[in-house]
C-alpha atoms as a PDB file:
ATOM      1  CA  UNK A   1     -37.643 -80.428   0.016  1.00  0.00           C
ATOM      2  CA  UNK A   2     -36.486 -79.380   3.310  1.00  0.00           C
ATOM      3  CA  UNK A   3     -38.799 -80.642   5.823  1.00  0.00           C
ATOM      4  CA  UNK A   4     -38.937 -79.133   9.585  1.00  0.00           C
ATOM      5  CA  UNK A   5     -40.256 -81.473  11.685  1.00  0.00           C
ATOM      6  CA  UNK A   6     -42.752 -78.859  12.856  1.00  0.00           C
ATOM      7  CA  UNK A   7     -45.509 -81.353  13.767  1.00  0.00           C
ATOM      8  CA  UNK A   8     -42.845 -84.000  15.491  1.00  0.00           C
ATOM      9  CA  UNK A   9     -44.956 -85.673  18.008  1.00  0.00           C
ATOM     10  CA  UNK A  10     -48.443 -85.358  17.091  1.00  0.00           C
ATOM     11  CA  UNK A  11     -51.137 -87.149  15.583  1.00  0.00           C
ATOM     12  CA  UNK A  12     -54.128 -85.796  13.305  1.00  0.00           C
ATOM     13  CA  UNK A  13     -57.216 -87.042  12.116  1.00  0.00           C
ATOM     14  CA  UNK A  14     -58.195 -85.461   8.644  1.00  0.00           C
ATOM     15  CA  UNK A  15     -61.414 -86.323   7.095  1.00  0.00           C
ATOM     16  CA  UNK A  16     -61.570 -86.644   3.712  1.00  0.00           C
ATOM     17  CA  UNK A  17     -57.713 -87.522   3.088  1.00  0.00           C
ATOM     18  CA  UNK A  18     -58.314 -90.257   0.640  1.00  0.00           C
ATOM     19  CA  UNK A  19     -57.989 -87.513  -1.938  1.00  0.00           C
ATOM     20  CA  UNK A  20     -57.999 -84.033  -2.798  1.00  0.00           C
ATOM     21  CA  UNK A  21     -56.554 -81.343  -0.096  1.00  0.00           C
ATOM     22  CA  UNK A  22     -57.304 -83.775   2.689  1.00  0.00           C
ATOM     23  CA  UNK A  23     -54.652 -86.255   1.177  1.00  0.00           C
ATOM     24  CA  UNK A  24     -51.991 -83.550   0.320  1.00  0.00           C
ATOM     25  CA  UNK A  25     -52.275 -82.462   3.666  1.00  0.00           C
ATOM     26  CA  UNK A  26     -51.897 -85.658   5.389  1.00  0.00           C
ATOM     27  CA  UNK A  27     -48.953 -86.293   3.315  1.00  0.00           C
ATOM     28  CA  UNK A  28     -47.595 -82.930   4.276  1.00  0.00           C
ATOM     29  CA  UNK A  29     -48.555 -83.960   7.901  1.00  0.00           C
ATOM     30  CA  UNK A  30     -46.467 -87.068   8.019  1.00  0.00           C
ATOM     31  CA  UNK A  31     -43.104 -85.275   6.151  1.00  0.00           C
ATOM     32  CA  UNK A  32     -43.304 -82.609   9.183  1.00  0.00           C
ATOM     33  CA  UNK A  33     -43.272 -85.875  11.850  1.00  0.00           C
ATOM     34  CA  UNK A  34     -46.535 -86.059  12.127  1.00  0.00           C
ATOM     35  CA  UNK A  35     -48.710 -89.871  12.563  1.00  0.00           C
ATOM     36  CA  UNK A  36     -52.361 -89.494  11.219  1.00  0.00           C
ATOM     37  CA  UNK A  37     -55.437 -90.837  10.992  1.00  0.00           C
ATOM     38  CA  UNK A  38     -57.191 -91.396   7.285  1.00  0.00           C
ATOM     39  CA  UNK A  39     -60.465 -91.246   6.587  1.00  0.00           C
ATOM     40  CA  UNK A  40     -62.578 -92.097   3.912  1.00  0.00           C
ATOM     41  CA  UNK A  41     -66.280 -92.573   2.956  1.00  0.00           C
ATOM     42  CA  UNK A  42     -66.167 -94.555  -0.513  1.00  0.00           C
ATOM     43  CA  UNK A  43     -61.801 -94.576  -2.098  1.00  0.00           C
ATOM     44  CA  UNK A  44     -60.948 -97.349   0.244  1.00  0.00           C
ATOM     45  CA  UNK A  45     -57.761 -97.858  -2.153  1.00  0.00           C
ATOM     46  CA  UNK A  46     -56.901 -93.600  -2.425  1.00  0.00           C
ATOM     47  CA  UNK A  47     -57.006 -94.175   1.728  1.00  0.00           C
ATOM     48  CA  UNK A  48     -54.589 -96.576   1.185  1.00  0.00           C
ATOM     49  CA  UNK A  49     -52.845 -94.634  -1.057  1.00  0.00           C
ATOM     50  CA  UNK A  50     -52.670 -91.668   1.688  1.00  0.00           C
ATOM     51  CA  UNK A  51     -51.396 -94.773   4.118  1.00  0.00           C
ATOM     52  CA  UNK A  52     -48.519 -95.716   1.956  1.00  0.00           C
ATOM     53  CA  UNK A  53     -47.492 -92.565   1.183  1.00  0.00           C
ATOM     54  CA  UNK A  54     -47.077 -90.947   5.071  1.00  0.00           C
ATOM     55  CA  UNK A  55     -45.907 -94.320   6.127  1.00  0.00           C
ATOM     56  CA  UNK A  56     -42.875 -93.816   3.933  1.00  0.00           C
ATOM     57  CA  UNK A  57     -42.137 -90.745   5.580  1.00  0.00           C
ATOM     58  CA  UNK A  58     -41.510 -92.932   8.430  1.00  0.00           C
ATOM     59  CA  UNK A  59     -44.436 -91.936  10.370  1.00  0.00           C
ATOM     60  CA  UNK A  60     -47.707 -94.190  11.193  1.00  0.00           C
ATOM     61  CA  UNK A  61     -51.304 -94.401   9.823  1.00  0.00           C
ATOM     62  CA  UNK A  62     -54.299 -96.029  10.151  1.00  0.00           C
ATOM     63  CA  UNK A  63     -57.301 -95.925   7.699  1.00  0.00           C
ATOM     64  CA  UNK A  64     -60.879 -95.395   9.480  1.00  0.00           C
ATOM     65  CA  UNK A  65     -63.823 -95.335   6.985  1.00  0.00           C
ATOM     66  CA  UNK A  66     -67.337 -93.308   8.463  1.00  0.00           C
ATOM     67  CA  UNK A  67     -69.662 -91.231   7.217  1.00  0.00           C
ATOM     68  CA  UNK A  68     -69.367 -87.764   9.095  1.00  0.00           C
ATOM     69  CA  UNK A  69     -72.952 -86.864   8.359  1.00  0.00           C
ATOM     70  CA  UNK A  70     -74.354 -89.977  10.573  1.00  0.00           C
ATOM     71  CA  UNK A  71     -73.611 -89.066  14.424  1.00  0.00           C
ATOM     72  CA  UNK A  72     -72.810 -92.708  15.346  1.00  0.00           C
ATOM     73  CA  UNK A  73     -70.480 -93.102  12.488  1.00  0.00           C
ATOM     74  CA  UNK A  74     -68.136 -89.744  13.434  1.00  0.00           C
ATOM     75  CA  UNK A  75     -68.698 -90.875  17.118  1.00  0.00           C
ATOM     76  CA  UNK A  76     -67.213 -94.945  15.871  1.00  0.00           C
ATOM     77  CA  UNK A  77     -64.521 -93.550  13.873  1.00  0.00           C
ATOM     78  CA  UNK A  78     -63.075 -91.697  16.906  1.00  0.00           C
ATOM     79  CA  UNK A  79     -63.266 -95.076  19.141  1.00  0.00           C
ATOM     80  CA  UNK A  80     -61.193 -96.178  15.890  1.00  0.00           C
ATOM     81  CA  UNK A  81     -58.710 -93.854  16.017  1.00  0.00           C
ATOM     82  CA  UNK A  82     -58.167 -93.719  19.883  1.00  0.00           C
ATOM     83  CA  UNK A  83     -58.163 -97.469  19.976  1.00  0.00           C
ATOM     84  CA  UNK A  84     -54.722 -97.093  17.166  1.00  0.00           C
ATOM     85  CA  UNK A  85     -53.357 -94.208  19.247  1.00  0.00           C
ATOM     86  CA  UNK A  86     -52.774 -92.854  22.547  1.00  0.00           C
ATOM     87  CA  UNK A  87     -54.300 -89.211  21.689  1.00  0.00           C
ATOM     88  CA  UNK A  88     -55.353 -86.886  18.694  1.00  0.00           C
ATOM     89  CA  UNK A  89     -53.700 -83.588  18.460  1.00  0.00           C
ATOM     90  CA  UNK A  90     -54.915 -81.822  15.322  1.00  0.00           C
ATOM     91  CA  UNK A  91     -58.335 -82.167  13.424  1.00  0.00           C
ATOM     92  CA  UNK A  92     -58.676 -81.397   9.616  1.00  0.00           C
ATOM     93  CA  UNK A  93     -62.425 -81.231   8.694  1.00  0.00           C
ATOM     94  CA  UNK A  94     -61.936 -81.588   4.904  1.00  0.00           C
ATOM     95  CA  UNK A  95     -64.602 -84.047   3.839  1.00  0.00           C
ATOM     96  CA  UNK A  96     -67.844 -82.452   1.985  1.00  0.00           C
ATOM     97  CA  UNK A  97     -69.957 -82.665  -0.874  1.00  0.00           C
ATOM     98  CA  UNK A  98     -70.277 -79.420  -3.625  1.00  0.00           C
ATOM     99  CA  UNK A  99     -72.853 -77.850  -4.815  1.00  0.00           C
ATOM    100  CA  UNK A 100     -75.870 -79.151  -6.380  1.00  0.00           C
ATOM    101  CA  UNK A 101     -76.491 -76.327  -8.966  1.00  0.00           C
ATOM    102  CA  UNK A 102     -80.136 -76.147  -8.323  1.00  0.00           C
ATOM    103  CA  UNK A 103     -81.773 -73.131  -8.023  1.00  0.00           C
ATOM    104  CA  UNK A 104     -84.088 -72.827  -4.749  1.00  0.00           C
ATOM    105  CA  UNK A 105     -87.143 -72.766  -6.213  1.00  0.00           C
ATOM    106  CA  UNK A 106     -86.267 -76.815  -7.954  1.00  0.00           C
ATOM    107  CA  UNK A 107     -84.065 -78.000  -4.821  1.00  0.00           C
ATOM    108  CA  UNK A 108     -85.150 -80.740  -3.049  1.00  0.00           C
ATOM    109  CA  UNK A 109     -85.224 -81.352   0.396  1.00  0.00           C
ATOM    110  CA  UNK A 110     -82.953 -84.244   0.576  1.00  0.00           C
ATOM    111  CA  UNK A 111     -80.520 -82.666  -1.520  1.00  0.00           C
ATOM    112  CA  UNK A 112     -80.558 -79.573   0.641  1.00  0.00           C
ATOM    113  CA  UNK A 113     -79.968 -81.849   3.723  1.00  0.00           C
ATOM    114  CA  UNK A 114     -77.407 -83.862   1.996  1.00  0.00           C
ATOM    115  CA  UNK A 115     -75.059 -80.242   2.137  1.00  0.00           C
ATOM    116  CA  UNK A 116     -76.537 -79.427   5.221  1.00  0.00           C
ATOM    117  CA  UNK A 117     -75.553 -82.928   7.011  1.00  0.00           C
ATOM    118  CA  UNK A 118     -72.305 -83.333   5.381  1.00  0.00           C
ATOM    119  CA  UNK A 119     -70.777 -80.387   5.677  1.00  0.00           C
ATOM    120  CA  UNK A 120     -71.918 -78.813   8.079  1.00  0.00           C
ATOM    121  CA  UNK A 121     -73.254 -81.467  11.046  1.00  0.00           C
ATOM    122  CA  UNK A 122     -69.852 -83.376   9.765  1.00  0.00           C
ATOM    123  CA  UNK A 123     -67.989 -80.433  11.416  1.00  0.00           C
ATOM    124  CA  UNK A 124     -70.254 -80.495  14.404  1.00  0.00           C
ATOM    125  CA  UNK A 125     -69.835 -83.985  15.205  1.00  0.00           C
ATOM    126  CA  UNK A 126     -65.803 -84.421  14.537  1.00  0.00           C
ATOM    127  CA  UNK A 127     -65.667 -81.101  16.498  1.00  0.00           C
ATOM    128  CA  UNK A 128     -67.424 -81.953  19.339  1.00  0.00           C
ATOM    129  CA  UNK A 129     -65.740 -85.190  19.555  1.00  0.00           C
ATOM    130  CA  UNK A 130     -62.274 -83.404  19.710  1.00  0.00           C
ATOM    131  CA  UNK A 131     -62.989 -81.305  21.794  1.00  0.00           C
ATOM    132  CA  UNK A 132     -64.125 -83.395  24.381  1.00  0.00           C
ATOM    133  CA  UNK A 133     -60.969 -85.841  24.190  1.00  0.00           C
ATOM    134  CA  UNK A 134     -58.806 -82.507  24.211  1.00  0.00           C
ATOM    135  CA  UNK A 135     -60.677 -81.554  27.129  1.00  0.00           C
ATOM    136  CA  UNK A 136     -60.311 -84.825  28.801  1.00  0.00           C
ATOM    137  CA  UNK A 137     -56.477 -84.509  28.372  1.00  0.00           C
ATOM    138  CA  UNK A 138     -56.202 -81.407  29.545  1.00  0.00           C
ATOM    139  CA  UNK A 139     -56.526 -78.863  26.585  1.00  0.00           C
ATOM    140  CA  UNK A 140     -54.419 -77.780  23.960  1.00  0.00           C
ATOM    141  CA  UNK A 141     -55.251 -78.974  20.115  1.00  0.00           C
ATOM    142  CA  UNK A 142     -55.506 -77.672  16.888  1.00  0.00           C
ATOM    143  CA  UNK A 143     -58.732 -77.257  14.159  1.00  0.00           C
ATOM    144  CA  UNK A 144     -58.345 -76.790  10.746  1.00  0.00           C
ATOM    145  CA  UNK A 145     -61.628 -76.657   8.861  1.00  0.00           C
ATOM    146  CA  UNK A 146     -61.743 -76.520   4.978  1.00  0.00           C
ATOM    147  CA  UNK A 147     -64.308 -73.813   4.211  1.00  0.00           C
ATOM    148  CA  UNK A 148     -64.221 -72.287   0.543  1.00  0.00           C
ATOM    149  CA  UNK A 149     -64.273 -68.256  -0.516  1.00  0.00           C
ATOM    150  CA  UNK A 150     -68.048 -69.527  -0.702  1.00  0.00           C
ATOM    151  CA  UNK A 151     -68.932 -68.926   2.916  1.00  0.00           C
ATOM    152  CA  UNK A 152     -68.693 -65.131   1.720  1.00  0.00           C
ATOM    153  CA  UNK A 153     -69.205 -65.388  -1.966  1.00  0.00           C
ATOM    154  CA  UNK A 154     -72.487 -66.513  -3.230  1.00  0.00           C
ATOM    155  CA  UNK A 155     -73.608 -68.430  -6.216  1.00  0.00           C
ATOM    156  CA  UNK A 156     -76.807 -68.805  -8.306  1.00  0.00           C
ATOM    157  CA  UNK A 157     -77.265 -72.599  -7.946  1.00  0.00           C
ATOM    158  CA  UNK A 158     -75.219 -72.605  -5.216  1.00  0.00           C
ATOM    159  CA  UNK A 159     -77.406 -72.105  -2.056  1.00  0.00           C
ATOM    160  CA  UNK A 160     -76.932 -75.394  -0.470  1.00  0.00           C
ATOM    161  CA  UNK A 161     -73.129 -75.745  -0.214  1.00  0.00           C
ATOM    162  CA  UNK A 162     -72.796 -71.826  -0.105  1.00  0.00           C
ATOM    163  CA  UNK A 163     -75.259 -71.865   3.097  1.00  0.00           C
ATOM    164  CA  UNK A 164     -73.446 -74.672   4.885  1.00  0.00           C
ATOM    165  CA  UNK A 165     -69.960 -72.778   4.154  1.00  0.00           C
ATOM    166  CA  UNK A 166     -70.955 -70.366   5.604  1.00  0.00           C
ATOM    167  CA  UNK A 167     -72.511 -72.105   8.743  1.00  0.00           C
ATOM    168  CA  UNK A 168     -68.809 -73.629   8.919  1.00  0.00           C
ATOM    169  CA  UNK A 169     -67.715 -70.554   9.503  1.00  0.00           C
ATOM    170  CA  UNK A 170     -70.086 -69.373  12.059  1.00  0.00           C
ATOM    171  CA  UNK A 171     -69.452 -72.257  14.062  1.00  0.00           C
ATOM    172  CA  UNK A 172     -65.552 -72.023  13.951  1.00  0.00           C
ATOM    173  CA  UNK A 173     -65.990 -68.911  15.212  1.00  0.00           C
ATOM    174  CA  UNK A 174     -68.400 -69.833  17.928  1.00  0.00           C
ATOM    175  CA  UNK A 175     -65.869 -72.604  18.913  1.00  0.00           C
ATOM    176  CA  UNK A 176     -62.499 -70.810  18.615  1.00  0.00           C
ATOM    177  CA  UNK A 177     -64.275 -68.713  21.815  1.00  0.00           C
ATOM    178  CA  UNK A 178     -65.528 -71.614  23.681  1.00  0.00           C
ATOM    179  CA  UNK A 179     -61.898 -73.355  23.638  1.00  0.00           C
ATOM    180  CA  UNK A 180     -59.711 -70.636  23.461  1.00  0.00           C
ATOM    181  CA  UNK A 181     -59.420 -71.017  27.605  1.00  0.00           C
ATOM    182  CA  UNK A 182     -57.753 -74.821  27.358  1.00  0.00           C
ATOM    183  CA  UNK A 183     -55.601 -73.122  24.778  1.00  0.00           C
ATOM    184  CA  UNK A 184     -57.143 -75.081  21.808  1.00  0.00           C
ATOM    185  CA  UNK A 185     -57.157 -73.106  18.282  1.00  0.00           C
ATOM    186  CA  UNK A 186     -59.782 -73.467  15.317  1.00  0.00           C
ATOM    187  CA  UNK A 187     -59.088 -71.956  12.260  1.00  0.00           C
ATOM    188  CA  UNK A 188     -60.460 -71.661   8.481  1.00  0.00           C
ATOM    189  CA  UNK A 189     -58.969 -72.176   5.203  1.00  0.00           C
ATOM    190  CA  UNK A 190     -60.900 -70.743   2.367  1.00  0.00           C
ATOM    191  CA  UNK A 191     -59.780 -71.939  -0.913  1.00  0.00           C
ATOM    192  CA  UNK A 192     -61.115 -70.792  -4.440  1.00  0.00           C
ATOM    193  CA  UNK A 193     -60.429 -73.172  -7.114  1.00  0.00           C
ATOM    194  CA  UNK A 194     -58.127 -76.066  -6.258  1.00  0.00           C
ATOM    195  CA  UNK A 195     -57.141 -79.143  -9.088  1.00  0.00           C
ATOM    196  CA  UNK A 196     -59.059 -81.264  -6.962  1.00  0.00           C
ATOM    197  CA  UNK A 197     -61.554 -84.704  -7.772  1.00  0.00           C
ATOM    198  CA  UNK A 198     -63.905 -81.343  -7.062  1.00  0.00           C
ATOM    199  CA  UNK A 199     -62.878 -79.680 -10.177  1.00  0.00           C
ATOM    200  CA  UNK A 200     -62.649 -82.111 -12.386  1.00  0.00           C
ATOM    201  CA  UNK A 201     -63.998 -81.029 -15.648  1.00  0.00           C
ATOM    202  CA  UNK A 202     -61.454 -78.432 -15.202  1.00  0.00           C
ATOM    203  CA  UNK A 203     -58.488 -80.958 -14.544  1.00  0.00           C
ATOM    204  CA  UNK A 204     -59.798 -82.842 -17.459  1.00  0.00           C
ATOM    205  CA  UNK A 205     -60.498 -80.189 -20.114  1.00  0.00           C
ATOM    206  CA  UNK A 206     -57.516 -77.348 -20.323  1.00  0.00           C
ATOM    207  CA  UNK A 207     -59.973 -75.120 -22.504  1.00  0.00           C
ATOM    208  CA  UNK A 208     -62.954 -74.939 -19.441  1.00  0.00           C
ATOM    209  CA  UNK A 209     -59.820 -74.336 -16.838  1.00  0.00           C
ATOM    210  CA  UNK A 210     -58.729 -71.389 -19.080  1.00  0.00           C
ATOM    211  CA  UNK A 211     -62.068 -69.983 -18.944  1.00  0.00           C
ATOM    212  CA  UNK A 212     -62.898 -70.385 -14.911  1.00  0.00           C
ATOM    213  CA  UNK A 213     -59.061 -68.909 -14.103  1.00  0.00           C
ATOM    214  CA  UNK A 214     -59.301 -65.834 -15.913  1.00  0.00           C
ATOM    215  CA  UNK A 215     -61.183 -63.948 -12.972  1.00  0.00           C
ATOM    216  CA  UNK A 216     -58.431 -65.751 -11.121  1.00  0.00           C
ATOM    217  CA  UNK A 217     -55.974 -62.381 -10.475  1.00  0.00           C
ATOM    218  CA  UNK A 218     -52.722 -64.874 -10.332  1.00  0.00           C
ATOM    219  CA  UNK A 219     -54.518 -66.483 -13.492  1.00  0.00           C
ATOM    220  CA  UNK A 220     -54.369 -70.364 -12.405  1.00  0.00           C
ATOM    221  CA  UNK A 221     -55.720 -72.995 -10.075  1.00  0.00           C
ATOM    222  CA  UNK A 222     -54.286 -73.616  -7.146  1.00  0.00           C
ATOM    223  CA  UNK A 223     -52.804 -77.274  -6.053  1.00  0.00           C
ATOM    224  CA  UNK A 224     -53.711 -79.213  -3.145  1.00  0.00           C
ATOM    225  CA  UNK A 225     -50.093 -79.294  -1.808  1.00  0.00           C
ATOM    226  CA  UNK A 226     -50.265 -75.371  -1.837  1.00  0.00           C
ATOM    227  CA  UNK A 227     -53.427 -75.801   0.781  1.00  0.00           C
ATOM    228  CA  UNK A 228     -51.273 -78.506   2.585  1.00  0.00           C
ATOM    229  CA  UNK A 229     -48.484 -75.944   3.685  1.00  0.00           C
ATOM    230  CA  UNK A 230     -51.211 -73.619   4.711  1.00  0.00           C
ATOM    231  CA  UNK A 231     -52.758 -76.065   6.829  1.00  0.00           C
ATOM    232  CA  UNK A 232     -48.791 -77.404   8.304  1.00  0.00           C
ATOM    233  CA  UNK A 233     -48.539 -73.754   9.800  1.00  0.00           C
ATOM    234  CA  UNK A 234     -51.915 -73.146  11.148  1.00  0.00           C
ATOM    235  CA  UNK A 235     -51.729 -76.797  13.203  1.00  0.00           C
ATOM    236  CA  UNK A 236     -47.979 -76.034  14.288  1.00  0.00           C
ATOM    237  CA  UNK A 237     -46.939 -73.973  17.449  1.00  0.00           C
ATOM    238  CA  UNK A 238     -46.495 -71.229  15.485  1.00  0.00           C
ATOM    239  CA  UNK A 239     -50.186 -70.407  14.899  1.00  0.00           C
ATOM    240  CA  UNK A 240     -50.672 -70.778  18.803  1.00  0.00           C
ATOM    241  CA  UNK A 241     -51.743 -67.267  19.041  1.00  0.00           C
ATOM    242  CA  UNK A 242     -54.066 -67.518  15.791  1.00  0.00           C
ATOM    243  CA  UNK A 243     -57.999 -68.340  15.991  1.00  0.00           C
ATOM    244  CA  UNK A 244     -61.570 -67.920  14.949  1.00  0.00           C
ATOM    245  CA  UNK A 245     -59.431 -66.687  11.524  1.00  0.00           C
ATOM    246  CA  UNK A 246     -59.732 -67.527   8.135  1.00  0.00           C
ATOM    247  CA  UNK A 247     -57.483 -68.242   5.655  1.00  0.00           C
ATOM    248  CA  UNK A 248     -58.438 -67.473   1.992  1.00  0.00           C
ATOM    249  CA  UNK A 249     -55.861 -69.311  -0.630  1.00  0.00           C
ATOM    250  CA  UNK A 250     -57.746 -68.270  -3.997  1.00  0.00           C
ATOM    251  CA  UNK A 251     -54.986 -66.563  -6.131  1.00  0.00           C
ATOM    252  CA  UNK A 252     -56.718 -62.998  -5.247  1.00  0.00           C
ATOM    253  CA  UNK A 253     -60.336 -64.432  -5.870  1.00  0.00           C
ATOM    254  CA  UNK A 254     -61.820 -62.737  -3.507  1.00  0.00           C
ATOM    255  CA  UNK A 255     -60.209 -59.607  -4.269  1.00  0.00           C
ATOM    256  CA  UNK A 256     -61.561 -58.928  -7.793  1.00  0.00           C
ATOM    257  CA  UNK A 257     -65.698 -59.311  -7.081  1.00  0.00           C
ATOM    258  CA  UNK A 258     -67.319 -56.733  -9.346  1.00  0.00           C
ATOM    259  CA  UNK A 259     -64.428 -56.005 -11.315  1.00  0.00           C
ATOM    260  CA  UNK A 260     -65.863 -57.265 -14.337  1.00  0.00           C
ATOM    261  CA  UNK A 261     -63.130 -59.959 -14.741  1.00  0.00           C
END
């Protein structure tokens, strides 16, 4: 695979890259010259994993574990990072948890907050963080943040992961404003269904992935490498003039509502 060294010179921190889209993508990072950062919360050894992998692009990595929902813990696994290297470039929020499937009326608080926190304070904090190191050397930087076609689309069941999806995108857009003067660009990419550790009844069972793709127009899932390319362009140079944008990757998804598909 031809590889274009568009991110030669940068580092990135992506949260969640011990598996899933945040672990294609930091693959993809280090093939286009990129060093990053891996996090994890719990796969210590799929961080590792990540690690090996970008390090045999010939590129560096360091593993930082944190939980992004706990201030102190985004605010340590910065110091982490900036300790390893000199500066952080591009930051992938990618870490989350799905949807509990509990109607309103039967959903707990804690599980509410549990969305809530993760994905949505998780953002928050790693944002905030970035941008005030980007500020402090002088602007410039790329956000990717890993919404879903959920921040539009709702579910029954779905009300705490669908609300904080689409609080992610709120606050993209509030922050693609506040930074676009230092020149710094945040951006969204909505995916539908991805062969993820997310989706894995459907990975696991080809009968139940038959049934969830055929509202799919393109009629499959996508892969987390096909996210990964997405995600290469939008923290490149040649995405400087993109923000406050998202991204949908969903095979036509969000296309077909109400068709009866």
């Amino acid at each position: 695979m031809l590889m274009t060294g568009r991110l030669a010179g940068r580092t990135a921190l992506i949260t969640g890259s011990d598996s899933g889209i945040g672990q294609a993508t930091a693959i993809e990072f280090g093939r286009e010259g990129a060093d990053v950062v891996v996090h994890y919360l719990h796969d210590h050894a799929g961080a590792n994993h990540t690690k090996a992998e970008i390090e045999r692009t010939g590129q560096r990595a360091v593993v930082v574990q944190g939980d992004i929902s706990v201030e102190h813990q985004v605010e340590a696994m910065f110091d982490e990072a900036l300790a390893e290297f000199d500066r952080l470039d591009i930051l992938m929020n990618d870490a989350g948890v799905d949807a509990s499937g509990i109607p309103v009326a039967d959903l707990d608080t804690a599980t509410w907050d549990r969305a809530i926190r993760t994905n949505l304070y998780g953002m928050f904090f790693c944002c905030r963080r970035f941008i005030q190191h980007r500020r402090d050397q002088g602007g410039n930087g790329k956000i990717i943040n890993i919404t879903s076609i959920h921040q539009e689309v709702a579910r029954a069941g779905g009300s705490d992961y669908d609300a904080s999806k689409g609080g992610m995108l709120e606050l993209a857009k509030s922050i693609a404003l506040e930074v676009a003067p230092m020149h710094m660009n945040v951006n969204n990419i909505g995916p539908g269904m991805v062969l993820t550790p997310f989706n894995q009844q459907a990975i696991d069972d080809p009968k139940y992935l038959e049934e969830q793709v055929q509202s799919i127009p393109w009629k499959r899932a996508a892969q987390p490498e096909e996210i990964a390319k997405l995600a290469v362009f939008l923290a490149s140079d040649d995405a400087d003039y993109v923000t406050g944008s998202t991204y949908f990757m969903d095979g036509g998804l969000m296309q077909n509502q109400g068709q009866g598909a």
